[in-house]
C-alpha atoms as a PDB file:
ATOM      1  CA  UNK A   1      11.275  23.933 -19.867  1.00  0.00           C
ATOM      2  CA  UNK A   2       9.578  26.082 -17.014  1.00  0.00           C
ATOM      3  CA  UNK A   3       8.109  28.226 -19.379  1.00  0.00           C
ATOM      4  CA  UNK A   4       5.679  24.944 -19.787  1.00  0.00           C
ATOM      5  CA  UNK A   5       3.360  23.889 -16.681  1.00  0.00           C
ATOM      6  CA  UNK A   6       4.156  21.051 -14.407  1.00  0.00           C
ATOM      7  CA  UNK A   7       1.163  18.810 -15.553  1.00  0.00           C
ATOM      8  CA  UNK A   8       2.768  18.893 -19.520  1.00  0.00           C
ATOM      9  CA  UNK A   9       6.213  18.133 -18.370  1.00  0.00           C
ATOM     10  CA  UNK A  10       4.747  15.333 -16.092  1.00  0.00           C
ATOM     11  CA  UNK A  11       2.244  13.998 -18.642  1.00  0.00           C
ATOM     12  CA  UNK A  12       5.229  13.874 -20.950  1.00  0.00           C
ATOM     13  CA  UNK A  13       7.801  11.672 -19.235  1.00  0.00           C
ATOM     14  CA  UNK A  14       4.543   9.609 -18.041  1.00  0.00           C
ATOM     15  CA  UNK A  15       3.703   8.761 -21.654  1.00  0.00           C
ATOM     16  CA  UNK A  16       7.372   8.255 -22.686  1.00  0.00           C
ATOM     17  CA  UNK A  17       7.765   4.734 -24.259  1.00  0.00           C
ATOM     18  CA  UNK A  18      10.792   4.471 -22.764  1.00  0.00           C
ATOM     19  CA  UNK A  19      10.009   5.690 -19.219  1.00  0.00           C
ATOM     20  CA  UNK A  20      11.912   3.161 -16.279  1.00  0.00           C
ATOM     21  CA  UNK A  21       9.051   1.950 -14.141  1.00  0.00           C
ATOM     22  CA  UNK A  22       9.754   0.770 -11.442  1.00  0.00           C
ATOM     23  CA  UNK A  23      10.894  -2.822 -10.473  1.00  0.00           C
ATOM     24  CA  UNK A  24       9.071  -5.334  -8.738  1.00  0.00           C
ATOM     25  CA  UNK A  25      10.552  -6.678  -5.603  1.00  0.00           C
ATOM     26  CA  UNK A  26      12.861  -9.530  -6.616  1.00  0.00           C
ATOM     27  CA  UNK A  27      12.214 -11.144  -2.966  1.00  0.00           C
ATOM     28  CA  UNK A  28       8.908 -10.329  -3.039  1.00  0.00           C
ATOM     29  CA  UNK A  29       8.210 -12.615  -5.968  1.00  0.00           C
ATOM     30  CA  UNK A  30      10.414 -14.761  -4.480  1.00  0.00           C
ATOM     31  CA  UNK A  31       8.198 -14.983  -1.763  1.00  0.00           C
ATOM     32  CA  UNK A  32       5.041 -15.271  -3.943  1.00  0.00           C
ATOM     33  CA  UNK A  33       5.898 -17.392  -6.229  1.00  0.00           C
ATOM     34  CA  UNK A  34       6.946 -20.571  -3.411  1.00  0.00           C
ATOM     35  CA  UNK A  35       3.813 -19.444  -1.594  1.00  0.00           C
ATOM     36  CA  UNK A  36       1.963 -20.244  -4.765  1.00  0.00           C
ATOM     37  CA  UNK A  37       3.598 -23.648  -4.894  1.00  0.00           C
ATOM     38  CA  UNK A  38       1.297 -25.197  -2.373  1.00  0.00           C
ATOM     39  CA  UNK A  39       3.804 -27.279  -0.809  1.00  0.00           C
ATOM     40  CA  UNK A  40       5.740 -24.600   1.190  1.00  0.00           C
ATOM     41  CA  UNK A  41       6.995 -24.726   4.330  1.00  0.00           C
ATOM     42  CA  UNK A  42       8.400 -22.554   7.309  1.00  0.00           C
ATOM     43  CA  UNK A  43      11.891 -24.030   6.737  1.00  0.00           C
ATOM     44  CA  UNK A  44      11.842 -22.624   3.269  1.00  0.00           C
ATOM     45  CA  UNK A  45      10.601 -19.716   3.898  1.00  0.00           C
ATOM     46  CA  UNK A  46      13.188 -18.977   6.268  1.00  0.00           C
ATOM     47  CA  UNK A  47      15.969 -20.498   3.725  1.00  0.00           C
ATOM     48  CA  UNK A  48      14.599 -17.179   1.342  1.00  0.00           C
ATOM     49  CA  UNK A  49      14.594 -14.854   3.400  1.00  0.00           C
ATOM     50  CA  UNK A  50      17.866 -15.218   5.080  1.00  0.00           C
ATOM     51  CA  UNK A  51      19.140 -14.315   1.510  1.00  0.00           C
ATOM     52  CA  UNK A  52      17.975 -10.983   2.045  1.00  0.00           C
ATOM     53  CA  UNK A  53      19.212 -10.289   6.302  1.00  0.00           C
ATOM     54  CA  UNK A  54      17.347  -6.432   6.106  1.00  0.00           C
ATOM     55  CA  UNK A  55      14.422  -7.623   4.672  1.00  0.00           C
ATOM     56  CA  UNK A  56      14.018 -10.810   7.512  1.00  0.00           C
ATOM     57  CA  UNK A  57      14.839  -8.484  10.302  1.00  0.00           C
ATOM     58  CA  UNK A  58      11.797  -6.150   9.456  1.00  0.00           C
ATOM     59  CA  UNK A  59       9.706  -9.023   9.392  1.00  0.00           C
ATOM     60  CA  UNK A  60      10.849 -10.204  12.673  1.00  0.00           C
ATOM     61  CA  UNK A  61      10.437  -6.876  13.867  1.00  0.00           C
ATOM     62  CA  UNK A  62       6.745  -6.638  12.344  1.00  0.00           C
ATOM     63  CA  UNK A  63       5.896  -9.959  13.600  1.00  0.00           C
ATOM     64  CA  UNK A  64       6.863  -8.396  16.847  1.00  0.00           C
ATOM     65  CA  UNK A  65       5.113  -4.963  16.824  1.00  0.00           C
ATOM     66  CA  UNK A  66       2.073  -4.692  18.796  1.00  0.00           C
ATOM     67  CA  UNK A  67      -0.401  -5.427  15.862  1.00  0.00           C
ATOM     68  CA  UNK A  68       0.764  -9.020  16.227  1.00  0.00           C
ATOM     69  CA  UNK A  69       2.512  -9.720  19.513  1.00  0.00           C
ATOM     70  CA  UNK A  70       2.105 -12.287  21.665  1.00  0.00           C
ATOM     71  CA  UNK A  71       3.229 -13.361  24.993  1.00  0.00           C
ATOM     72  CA  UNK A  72       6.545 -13.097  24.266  1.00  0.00           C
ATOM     73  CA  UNK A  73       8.481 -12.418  21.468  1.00  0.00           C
ATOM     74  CA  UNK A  74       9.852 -14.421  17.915  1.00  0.00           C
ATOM     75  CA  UNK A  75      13.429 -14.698  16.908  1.00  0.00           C
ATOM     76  CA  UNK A  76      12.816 -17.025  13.913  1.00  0.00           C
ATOM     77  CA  UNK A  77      10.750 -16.710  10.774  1.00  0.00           C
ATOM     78  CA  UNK A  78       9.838 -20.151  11.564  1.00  0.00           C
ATOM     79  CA  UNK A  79       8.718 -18.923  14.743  1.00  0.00           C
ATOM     80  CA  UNK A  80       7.041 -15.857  13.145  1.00  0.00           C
ATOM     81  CA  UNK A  81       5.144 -18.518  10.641  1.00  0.00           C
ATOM     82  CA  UNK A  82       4.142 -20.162  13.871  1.00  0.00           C
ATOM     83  CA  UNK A  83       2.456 -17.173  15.035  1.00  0.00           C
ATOM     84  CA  UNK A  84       1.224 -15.239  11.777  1.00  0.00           C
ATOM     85  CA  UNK A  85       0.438 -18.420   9.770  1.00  0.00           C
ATOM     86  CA  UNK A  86       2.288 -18.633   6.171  1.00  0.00           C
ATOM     87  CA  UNK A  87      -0.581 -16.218   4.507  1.00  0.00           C
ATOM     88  CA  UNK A  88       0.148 -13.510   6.848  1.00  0.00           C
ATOM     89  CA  UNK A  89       4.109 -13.960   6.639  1.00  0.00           C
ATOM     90  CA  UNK A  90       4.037 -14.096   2.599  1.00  0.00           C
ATOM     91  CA  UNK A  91       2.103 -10.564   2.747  1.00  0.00           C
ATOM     92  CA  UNK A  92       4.275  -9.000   5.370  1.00  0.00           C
ATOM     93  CA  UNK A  93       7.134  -9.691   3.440  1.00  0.00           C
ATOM     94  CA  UNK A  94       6.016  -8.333   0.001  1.00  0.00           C
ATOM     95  CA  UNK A  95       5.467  -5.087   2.072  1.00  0.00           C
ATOM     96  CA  UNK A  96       8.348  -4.800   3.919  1.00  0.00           C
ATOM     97  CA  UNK A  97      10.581  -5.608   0.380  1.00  0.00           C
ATOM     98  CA  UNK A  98       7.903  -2.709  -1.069  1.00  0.00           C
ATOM     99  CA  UNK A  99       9.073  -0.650   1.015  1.00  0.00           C
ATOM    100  CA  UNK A 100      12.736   0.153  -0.509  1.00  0.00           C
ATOM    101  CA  UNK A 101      10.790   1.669  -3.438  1.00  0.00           C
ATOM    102  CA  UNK A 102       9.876   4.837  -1.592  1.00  0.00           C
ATOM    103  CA  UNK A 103      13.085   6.706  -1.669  1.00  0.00           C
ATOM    104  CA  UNK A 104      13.659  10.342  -3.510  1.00  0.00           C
ATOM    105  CA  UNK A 105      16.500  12.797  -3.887  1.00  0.00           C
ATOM    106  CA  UNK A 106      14.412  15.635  -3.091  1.00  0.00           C
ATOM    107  CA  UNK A 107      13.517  16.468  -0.117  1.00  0.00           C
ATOM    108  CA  UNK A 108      10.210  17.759  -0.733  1.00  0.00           C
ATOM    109  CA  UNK A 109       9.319  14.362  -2.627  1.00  0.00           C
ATOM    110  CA  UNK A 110      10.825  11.880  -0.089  1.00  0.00           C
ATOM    111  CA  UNK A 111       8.309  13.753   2.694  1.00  0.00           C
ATOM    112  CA  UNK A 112       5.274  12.741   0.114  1.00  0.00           C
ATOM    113  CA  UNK A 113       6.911   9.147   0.069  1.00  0.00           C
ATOM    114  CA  UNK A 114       7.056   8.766   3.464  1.00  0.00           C
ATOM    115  CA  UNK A 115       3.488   9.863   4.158  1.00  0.00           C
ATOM    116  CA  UNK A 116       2.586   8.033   1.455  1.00  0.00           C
ATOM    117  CA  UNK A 117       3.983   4.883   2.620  1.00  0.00           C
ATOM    118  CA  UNK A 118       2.380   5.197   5.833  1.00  0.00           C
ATOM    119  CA  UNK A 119      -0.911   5.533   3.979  1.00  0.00           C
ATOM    120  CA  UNK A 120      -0.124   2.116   2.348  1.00  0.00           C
ATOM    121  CA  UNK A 121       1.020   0.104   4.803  1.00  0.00           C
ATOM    122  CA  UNK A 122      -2.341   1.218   7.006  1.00  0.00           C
ATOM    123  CA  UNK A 123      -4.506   0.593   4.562  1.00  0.00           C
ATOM    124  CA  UNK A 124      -3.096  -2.840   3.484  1.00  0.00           C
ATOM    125  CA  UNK A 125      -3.081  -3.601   7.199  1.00  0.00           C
ATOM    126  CA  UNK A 126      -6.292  -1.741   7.885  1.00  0.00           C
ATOM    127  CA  UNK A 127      -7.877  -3.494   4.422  1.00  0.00           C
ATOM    128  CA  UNK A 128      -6.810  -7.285   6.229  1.00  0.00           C
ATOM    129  CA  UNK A 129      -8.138  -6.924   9.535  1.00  0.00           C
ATOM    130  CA  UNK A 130     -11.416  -5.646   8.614  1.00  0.00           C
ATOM    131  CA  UNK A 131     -11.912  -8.301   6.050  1.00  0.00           C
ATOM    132  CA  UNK A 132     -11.314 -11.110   8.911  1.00  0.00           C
ATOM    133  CA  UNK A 133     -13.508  -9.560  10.780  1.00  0.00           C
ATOM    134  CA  UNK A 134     -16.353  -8.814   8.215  1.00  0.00           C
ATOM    135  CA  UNK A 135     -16.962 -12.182   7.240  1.00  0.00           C
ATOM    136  CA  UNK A 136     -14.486 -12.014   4.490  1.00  0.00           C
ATOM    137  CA  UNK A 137     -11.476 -14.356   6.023  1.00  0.00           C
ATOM    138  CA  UNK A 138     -11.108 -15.984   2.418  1.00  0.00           C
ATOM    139  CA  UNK A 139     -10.447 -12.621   1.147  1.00  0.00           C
ATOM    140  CA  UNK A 140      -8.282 -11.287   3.413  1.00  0.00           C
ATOM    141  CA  UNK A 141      -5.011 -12.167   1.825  1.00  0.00           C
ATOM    142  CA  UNK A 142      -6.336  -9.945  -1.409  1.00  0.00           C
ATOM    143  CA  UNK A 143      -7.629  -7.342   0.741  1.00  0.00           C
ATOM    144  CA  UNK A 144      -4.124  -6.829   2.128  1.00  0.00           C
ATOM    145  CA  UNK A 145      -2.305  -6.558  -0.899  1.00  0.00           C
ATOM    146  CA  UNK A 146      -4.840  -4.771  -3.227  1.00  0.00           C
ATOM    147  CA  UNK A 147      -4.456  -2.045  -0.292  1.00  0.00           C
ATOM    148  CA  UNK A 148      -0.726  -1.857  -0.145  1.00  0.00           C
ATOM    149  CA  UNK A 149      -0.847  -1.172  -4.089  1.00  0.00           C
ATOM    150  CA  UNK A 150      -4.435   1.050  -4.636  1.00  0.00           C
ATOM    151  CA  UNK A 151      -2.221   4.541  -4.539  1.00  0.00           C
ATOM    152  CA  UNK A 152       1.443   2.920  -6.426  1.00  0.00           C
ATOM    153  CA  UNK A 153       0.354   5.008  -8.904  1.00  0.00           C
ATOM    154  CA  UNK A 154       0.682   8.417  -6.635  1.00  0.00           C
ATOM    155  CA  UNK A 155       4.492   6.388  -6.193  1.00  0.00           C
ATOM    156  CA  UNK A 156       4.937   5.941  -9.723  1.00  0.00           C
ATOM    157  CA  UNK A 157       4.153   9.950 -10.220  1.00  0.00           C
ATOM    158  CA  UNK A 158       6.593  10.786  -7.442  1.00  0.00           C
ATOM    159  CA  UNK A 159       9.483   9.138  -8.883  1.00  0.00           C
ATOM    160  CA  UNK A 160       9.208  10.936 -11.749  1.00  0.00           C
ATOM    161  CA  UNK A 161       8.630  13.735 -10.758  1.00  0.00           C
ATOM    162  CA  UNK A 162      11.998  13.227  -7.928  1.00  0.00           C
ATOM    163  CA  UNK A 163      13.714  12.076 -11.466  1.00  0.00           C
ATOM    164  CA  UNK A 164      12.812  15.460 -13.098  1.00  0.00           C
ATOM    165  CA  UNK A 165      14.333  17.748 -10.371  1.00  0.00           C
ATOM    166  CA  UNK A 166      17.412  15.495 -10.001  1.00  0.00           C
ATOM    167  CA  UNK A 167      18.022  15.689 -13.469  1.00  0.00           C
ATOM    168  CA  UNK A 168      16.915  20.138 -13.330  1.00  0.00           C
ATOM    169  CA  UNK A 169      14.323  19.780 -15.735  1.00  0.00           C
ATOM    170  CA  UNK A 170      12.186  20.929 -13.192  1.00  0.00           C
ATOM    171  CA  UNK A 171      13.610  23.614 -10.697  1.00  0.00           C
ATOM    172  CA  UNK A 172      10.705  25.533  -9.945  1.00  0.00           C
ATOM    173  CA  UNK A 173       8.660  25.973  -6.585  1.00  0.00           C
ATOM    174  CA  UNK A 174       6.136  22.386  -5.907  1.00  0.00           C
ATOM    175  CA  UNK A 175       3.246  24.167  -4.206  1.00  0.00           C
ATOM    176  CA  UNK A 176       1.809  21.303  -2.178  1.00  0.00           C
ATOM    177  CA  UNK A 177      -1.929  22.301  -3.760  1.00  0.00           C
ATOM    178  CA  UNK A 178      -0.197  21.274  -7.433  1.00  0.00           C
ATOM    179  CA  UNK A 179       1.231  18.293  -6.078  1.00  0.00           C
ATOM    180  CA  UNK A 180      -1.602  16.873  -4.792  1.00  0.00           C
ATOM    181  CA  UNK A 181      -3.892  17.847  -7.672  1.00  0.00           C
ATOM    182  CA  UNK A 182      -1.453  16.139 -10.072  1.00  0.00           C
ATOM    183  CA  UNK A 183      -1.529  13.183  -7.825  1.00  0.00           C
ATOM    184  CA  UNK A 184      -5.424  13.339  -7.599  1.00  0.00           C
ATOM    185  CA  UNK A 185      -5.581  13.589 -11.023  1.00  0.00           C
ATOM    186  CA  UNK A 186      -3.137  10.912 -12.540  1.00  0.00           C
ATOM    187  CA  UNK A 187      -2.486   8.211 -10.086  1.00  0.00           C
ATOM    188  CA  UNK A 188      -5.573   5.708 -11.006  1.00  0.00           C
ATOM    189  CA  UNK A 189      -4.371   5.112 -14.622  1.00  0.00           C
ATOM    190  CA  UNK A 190      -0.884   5.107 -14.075  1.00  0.00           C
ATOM    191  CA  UNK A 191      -1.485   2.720 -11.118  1.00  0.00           C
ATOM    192  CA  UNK A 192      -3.261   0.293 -12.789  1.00  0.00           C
ATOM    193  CA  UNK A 193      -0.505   0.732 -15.535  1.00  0.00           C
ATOM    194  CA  UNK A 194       2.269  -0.014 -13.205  1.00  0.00           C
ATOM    195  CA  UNK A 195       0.328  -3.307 -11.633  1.00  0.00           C
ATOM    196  CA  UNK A 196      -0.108  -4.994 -15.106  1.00  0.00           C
ATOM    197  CA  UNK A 197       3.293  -3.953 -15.871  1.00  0.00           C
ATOM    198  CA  UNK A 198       4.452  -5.922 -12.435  1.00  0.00           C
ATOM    199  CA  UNK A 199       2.084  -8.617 -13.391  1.00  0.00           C
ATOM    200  CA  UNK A 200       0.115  -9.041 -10.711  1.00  0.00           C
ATOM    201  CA  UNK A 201      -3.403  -9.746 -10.191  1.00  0.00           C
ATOM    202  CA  UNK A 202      -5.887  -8.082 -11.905  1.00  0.00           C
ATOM    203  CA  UNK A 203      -7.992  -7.122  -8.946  1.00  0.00           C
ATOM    204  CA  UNK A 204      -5.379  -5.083  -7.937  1.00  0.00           C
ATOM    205  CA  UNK A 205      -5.237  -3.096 -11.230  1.00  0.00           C
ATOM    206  CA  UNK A 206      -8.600  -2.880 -11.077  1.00  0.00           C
ATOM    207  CA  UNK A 207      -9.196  -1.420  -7.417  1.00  0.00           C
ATOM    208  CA  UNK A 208      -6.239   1.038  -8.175  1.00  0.00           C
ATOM    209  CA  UNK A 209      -8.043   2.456 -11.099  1.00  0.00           C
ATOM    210  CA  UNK A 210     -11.589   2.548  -9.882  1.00  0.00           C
ATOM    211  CA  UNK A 211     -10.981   3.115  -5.812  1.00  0.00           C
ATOM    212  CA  UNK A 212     -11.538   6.795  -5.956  1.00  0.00           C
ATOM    213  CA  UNK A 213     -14.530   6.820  -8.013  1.00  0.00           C
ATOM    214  CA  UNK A 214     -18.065   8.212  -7.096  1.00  0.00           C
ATOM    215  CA  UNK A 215     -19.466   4.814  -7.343  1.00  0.00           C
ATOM    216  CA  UNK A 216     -18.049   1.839  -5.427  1.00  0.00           C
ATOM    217  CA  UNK A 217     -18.647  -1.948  -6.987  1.00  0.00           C
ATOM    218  CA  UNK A 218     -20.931  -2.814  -4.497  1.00  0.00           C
ATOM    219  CA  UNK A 219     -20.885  -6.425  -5.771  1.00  0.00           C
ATOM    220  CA  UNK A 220     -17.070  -6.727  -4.762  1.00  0.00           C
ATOM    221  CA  UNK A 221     -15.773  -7.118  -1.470  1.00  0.00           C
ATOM    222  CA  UNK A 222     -12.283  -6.202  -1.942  1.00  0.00           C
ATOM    223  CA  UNK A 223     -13.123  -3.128  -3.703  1.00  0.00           C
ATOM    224  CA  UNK A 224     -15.747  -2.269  -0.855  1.00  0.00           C
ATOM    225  CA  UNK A 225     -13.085  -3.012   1.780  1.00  0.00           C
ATOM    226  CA  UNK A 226     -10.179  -1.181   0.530  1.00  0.00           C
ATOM    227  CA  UNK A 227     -12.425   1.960  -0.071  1.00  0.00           C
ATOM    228  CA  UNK A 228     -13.440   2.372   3.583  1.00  0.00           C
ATOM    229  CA  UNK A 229     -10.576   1.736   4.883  1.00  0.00           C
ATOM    230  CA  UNK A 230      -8.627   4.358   2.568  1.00  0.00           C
ATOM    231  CA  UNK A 231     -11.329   6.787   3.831  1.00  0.00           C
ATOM    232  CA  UNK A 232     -10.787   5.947   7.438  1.00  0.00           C
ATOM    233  CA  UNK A 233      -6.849   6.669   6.888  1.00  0.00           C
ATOM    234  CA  UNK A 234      -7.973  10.210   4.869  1.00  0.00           C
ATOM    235  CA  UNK A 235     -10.439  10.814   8.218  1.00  0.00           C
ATOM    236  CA  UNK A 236      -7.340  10.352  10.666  1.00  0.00           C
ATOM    237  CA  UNK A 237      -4.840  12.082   8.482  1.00  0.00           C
ATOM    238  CA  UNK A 238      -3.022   8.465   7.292  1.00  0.00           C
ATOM    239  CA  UNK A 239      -2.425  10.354   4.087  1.00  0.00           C
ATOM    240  CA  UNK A 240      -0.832  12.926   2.326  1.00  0.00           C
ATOM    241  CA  UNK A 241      -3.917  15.490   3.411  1.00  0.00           C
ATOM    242  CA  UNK A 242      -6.875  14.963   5.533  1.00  0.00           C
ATOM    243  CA  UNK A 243     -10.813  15.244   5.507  1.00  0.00           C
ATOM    244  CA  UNK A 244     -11.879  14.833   8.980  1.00  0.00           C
ATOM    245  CA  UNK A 245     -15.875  15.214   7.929  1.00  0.00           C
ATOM    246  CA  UNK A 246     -15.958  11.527   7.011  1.00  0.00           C
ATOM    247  CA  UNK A 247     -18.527   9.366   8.933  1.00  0.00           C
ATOM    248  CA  UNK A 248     -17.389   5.808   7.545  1.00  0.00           C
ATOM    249  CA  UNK A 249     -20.899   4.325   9.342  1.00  0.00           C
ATOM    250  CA  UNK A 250     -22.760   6.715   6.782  1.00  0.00           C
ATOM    251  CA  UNK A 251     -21.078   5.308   3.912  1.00  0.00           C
ATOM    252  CA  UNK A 252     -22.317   3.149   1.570  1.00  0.00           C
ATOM    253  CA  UNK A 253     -19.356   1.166   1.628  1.00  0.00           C
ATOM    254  CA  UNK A 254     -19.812   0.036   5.235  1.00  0.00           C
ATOM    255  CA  UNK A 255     -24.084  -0.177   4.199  1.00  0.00           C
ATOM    256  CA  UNK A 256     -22.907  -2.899   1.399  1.00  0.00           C
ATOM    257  CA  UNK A 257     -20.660  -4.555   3.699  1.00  0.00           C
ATOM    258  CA  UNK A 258     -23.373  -4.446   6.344  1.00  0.00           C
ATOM    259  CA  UNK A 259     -20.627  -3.493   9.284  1.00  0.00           C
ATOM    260  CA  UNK A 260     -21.893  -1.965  12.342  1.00  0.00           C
ATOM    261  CA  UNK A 261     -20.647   1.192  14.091  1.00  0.00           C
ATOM    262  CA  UNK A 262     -18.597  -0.439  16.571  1.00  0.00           C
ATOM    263  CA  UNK A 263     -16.669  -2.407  14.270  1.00  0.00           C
ATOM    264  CA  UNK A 264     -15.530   0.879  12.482  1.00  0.00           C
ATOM    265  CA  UNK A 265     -14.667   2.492  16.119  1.00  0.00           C
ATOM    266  CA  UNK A 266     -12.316  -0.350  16.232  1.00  0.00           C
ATOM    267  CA  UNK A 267     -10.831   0.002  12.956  1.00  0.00           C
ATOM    268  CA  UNK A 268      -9.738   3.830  13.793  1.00  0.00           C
ATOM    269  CA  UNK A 269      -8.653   2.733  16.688  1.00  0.00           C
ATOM    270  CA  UNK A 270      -6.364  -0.114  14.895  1.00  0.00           C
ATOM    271  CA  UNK A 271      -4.846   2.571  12.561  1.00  0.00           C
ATOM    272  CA  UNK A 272      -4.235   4.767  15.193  1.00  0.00           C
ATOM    273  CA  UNK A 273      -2.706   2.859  17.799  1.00  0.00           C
ATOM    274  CA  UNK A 274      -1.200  -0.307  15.818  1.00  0.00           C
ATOM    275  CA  UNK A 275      -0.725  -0.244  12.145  1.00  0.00           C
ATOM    276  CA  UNK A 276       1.370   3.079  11.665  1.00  0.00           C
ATOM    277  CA  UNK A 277       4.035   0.970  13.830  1.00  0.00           C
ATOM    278  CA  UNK A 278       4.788  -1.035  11.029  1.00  0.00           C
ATOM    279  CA  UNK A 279       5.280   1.694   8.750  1.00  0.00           C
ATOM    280  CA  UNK A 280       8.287   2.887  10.880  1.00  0.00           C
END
């Protein structure tokens, strides 16, 4: 099989009809699904969770970390619903059960999940704050997890690509310049792929196929939002490379959204300082 390139192999087990995605949170639907039932409370939340004791204690520990503290600190999800509010605690806990999906055998490919995670988890984060401060509050929940999910498709490509070398179908060098070009390259479709597969929104899909396009849907906020925020992560290296030329003011992402320079100072500041906490 070396004597073929990477990109065949790759494109091959991509379009296999029998290819294992990967599985959707059970606690994270969990989660989504008695959020969805309009009658939940912080009691019940807690009742889930403490089914899964790993997945609380990150929350606590989230709900803790300087991009939410308070005066003092939470020892209770109901507590942590007290101070985060039920929208905020259903979205930190579908990314802190996403989180067990970025795992590799090889070495090479678990340093791409990590950094890739990061880049996630700052741009969901990243994608929420901006939106409540933007004018977009109503959108804020979507923001967040239309973020989290705009690169699963770079995640998707990872884990088969991990699956490949575990299995030596693949044994040669992984020059970082292929990687990311196969990334580049693939990720949209097989992103949006994955997302309908989970059976989430459509939005999500939708800003996971289009978020790297020339041409942003200026009539969208969500699209709008996650965009300049990913290119505020690429700007401060929040990513698996970097492009430190970006001036987000200049953009017409922040021109549609009508933000001011200030507002995007504070936003780099936020991914600097608070949100890559919560990737740890």
């Amino acid at each position: 099989m070396q004597n073929r390139s990477l990109i065949d192999v790759l494109g091959e087990e991509l379009a296999r009809n029998d290819l294992q995605l990967p599985v959707y949170p059970g606690i994270a639907a969990r989660v989504q699904a008695l959020a969805a039932s309009g009658t939940a409370t912080a009691d019940q939340f807690e009742r889930l969770l403490s089914h899964d004791p790993a997945i609380a204690s990150q929350v606590l520990r989230a709900a803790n970390s300087a991009f939410y503290a308070g005066l003092s600190s939470v020892a209770t999800i109901q507590a942590a619903v007290m101070r985060l509010g039920l929208d905020q605690l259903v979205t930190l806990a579908v990314a802190v059960s996403q989180k067990t999906q970025f795992v590799a055998h090889d070495q090479q490919v678990q340093r791409l999940m990590t950094q890739l995670w990061q880049h996630s988890v700052a741009v969901a984060f990243g994608s929420r704050w901006l939106a409540e401060r933007s004018g977009y509050r109503a959108q804020a929940g979507e923001c967040f997890m239309a973020g989290l999910f705009h690169d699963i498709g770079k995640l998707l490509i990872l884990k088969v690509l991990d699956d490949l070398r575990r299995r030596g179908d693949w044994t040669g060098e992984l020059p970082a310049s292929l990687v990311q070009e196969l990334l580049t390259s693939l990720h949209a479709e097989q992103g949006a792929r994955l997302i309908q597969q989970w059976n989430l929104s459509p939005l999500y899909a939708d800003v996971a196929r289009t978020h790297d396009s020339p041409a942003p849907d200026e009539a969208n906020p969500v699209h709008l939002i996650v965009r300049l925020v990913n290119n505020a992560c690429t700007k401060l290296g929040i990513n698996l490379y970097q492009q430190e030329g970006i001036v987000l003011a200049a953009s017409s992402e922040a021109a549609a959204l009508g933000l001011k320079e200030v507002l995007l100072a504070e936003l780099e500041i936020l991914l600097e300082d608070g949100v890559q906490t919560l990737a740890a």
